[in-house]
PDB file of N, CA and C in Angstrom:
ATOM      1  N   UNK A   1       0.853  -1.195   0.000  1.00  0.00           N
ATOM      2  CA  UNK A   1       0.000   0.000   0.000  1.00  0.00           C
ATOM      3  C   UNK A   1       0.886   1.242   0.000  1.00  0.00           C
ATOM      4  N   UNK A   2       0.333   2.135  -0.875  1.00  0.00           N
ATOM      5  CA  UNK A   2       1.383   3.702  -0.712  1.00  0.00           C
ATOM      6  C   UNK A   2       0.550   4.574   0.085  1.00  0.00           C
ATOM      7  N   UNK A   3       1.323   5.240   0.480  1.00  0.00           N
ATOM      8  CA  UNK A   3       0.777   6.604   1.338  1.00  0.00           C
ATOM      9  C   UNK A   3      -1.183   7.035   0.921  1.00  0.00           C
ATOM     10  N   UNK A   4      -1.140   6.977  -0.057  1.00  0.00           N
ATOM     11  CA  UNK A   4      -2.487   7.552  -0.437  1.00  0.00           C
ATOM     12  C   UNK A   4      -3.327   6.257  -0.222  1.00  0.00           C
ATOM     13  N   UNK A   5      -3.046   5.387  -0.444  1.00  0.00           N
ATOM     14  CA  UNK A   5      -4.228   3.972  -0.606  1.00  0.00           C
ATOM     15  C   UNK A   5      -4.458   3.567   1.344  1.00  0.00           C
ATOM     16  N   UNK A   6      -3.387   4.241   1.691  1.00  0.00           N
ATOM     17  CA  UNK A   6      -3.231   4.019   3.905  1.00  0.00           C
ATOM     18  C   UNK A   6      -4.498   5.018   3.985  1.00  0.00           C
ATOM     19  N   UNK A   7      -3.979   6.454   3.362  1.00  0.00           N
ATOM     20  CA  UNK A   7      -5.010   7.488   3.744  1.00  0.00           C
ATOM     21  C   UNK A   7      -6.370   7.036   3.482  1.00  0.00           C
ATOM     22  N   UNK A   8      -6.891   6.481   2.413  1.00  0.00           N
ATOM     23  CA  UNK A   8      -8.227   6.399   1.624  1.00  0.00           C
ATOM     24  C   UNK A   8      -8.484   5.439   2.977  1.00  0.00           C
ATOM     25  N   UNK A   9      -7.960   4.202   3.461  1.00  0.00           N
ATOM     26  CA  UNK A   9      -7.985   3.378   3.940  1.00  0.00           C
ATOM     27  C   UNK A   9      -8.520   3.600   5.408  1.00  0.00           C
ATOM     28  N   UNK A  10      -7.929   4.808   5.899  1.00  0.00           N
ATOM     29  CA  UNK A  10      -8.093   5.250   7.393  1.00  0.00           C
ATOM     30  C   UNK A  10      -9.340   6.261   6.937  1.00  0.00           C
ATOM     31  N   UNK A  11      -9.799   7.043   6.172  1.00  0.00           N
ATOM     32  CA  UNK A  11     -10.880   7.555   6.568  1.00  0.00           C
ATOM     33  C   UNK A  11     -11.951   6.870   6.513  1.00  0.00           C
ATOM     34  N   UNK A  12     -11.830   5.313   5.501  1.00  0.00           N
ATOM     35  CA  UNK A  12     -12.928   4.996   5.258  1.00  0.00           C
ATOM     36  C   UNK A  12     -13.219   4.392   6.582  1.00  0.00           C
ATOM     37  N   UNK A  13     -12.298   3.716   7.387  1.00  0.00           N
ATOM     38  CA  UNK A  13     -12.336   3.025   8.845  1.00  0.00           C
ATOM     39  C   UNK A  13     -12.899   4.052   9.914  1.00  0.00           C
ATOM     40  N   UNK A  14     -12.341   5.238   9.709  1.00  0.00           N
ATOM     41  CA  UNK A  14     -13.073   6.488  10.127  1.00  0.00           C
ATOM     42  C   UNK A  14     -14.496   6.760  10.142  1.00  0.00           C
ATOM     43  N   UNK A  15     -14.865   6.626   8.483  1.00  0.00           N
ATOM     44  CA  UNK A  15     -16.277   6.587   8.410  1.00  0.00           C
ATOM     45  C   UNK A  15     -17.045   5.724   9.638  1.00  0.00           C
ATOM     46  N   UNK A  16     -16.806   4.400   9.160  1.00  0.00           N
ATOM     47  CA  UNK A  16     -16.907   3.176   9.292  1.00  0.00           C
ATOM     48  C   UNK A  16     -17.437   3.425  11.474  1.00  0.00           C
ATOM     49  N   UNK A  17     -16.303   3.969  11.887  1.00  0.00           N
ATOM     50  CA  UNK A  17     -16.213   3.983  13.551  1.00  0.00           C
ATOM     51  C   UNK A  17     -17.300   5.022  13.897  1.00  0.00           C
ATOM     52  N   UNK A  18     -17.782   6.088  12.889  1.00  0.00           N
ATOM     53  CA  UNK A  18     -18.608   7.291  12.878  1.00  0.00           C
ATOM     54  C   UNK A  18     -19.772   6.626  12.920  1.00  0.00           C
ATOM     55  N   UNK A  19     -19.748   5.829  11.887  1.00  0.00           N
ATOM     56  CA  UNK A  19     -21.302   5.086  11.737  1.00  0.00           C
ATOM     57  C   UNK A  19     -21.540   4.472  12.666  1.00  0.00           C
ATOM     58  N   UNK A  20     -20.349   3.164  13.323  1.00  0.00           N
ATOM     59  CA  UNK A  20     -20.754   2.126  14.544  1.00  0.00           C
ATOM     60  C   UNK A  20     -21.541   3.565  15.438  1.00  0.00           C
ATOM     61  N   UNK A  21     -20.528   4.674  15.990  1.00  0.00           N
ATOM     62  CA  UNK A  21     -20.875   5.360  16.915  1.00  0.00           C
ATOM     63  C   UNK A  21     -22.449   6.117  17.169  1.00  0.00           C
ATOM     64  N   UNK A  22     -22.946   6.241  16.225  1.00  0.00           N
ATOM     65  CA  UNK A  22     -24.075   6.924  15.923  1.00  0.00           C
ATOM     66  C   UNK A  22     -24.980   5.447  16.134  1.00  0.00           C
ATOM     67  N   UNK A  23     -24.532   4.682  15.698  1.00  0.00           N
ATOM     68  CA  UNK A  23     -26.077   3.315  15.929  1.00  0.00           C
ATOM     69  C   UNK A  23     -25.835   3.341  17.526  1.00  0.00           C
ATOM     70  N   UNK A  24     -24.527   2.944  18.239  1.00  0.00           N
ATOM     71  CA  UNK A  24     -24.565   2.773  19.125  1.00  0.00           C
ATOM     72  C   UNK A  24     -25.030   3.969  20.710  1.00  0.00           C
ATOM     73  N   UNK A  25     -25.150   5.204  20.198  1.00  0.00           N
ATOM     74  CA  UNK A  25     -25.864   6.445  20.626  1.00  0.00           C
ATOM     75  C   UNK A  25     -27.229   6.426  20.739  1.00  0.00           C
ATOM     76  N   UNK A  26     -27.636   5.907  19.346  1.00  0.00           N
ATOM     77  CA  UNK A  26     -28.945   5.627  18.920  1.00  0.00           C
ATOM     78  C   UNK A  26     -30.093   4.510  20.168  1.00  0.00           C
ATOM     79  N   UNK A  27     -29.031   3.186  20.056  1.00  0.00           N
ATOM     80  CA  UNK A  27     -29.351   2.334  21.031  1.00  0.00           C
ATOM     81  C   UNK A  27     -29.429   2.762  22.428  1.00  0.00           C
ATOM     82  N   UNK A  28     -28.381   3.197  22.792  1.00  0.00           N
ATOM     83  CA  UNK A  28     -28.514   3.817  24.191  1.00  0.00           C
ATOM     84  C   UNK A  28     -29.405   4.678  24.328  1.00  0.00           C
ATOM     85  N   UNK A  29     -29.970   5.802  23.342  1.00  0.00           N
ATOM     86  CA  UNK A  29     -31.307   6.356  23.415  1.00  0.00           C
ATOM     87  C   UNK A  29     -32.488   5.458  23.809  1.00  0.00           C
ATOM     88  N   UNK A  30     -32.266   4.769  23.046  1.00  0.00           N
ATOM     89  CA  UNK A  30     -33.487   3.899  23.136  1.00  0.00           C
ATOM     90  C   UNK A  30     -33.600   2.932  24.330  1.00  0.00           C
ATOM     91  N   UNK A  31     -32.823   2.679  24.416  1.00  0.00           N
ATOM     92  CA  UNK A  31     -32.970   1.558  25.559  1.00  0.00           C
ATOM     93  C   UNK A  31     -33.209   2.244  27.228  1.00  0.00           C
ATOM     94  N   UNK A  32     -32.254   3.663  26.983  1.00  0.00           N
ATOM     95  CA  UNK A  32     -32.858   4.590  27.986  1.00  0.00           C
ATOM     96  C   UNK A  32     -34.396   5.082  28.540  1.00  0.00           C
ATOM     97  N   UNK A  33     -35.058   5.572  26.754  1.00  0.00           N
ATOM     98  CA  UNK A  33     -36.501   5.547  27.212  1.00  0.00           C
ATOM     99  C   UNK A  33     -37.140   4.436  27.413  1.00  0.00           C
ATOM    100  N   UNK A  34     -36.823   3.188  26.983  1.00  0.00           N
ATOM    101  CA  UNK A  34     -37.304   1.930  27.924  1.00  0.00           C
ATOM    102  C   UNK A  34     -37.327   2.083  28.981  1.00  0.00           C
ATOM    103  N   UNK A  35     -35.923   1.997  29.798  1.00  0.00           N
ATOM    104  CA  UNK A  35     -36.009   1.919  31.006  1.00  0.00           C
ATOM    105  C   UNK A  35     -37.244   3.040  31.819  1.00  0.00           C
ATOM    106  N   UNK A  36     -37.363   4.048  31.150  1.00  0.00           N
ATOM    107  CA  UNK A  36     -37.984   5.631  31.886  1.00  0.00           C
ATOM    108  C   UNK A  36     -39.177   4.908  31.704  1.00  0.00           C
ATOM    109  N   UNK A  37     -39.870   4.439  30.773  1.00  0.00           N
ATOM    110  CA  UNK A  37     -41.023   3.874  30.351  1.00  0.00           C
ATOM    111  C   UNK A  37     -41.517   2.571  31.914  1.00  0.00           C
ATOM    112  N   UNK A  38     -40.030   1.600  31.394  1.00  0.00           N
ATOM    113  CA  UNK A  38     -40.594   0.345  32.815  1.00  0.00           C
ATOM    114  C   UNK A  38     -40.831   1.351  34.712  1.00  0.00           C
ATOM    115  N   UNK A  39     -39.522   1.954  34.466  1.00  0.00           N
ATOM    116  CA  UNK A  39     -39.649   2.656  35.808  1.00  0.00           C
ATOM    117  C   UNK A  39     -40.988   3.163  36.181  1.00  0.00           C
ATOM    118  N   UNK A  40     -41.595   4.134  34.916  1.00  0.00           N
ATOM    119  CA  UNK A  40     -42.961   4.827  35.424  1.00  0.00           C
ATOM    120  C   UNK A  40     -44.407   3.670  35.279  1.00  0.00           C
ATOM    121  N   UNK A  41     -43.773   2.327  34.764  1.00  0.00           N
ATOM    122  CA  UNK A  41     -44.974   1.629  34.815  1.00  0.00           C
ATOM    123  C   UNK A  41     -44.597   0.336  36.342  1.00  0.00           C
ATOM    124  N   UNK A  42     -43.776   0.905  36.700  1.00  0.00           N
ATOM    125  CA  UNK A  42     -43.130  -0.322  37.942  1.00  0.00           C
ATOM    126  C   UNK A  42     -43.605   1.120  39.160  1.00  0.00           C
ATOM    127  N   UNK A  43     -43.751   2.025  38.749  1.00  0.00           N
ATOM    128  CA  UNK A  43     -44.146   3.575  40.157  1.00  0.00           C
ATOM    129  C   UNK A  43     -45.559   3.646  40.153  1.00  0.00           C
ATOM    130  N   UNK A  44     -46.348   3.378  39.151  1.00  0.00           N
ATOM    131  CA  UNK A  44     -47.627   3.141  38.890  1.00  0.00           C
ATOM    132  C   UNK A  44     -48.426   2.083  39.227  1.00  0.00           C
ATOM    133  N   UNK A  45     -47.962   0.680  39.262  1.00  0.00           N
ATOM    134  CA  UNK A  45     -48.100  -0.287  39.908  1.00  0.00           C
ATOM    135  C   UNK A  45     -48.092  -0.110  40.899  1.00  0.00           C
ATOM    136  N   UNK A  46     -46.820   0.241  41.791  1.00  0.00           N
ATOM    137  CA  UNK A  46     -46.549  -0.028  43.089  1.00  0.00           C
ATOM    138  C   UNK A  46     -47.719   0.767  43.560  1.00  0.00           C
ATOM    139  N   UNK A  47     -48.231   2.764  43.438  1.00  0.00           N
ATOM    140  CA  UNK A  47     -49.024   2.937  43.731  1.00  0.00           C
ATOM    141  C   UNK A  47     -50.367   2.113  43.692  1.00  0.00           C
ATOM    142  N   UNK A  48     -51.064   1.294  42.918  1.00  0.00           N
ATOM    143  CA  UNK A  48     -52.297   0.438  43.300  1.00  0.00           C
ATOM    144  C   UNK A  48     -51.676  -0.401  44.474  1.00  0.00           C
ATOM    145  N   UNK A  49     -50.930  -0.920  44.179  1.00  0.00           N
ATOM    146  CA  UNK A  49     -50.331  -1.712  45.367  1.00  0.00           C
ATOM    147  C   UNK A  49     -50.770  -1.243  46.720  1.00  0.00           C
ATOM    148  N   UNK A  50     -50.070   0.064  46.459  1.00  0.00           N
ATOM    149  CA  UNK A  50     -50.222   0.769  47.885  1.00  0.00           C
ATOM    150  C   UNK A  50     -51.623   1.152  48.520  1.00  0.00           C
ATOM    151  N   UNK A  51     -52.134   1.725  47.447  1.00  0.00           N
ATOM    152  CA  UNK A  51     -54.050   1.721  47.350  1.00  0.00           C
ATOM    153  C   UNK A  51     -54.778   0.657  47.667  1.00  0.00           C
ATOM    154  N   UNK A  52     -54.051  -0.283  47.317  1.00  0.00           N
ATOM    155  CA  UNK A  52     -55.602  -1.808  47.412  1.00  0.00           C
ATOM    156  C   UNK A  52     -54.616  -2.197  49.243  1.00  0.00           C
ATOM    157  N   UNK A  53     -53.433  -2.066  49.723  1.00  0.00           N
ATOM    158  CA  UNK A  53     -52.949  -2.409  51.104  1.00  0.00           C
ATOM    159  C   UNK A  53     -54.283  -1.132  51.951  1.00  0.00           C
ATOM    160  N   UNK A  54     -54.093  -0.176  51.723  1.00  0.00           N
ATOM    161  CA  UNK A  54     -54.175   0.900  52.605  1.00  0.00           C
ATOM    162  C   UNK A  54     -55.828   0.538  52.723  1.00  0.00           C
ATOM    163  N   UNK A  55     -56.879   0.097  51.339  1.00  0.00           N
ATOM    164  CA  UNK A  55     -58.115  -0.301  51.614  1.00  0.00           C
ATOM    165  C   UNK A  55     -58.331  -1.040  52.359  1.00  0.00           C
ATOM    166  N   UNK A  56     -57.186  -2.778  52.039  1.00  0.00           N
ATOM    167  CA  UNK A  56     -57.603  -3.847  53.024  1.00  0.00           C
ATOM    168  C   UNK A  56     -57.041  -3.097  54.376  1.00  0.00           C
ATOM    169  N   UNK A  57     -56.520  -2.560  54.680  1.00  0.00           N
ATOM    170  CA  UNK A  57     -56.024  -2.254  56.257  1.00  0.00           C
ATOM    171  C   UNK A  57     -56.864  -1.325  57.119  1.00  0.00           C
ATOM    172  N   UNK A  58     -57.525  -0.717  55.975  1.00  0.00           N
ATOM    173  CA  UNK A  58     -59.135   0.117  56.820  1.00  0.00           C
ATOM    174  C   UNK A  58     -60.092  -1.023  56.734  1.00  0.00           C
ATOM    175  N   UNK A  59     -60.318  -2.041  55.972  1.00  0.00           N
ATOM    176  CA  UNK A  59     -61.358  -2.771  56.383  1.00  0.00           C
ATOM    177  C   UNK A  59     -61.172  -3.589  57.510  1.00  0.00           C
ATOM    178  N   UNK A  60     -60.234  -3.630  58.016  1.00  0.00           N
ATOM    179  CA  UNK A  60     -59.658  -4.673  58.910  1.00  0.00           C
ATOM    180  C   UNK A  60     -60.175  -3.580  60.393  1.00  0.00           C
ATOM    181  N   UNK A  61     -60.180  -2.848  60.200  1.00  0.00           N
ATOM    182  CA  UNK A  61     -60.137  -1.723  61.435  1.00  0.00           C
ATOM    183  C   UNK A  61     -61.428  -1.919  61.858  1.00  0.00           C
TER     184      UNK A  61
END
């Protein structure tokens, strides 16, 4: 390889690490609003939870 065919060679690997980086940004977006998504449906739950305890514990009274 000569000097110019290294260069062509490294930007395209360049490209190449630009692109992995951006899917892998992408994913972590996403998998982030998952998590925000399970969290507010695991805080939402727990509140009935807490609602149907606090009913049975006044009927008990």
């Amino acid at each position: 390889m000569n000097l110019k065919d290294n260069y062509t060679h490294l930007e395209l690997l360049i490209k190449e690490r630009d692109r992995l980086q951006l899917l892998v940004d992408k994913q972590q977006r996403d998998m982030y609003g998952q998590i925000k998504l399970l969290l507010a449906e695991r805080d939402r739950l727990q509140l009935l939870v807490d609602e149907k305890q606090r009913a049975e514990a006044g009927q008990m009274k």
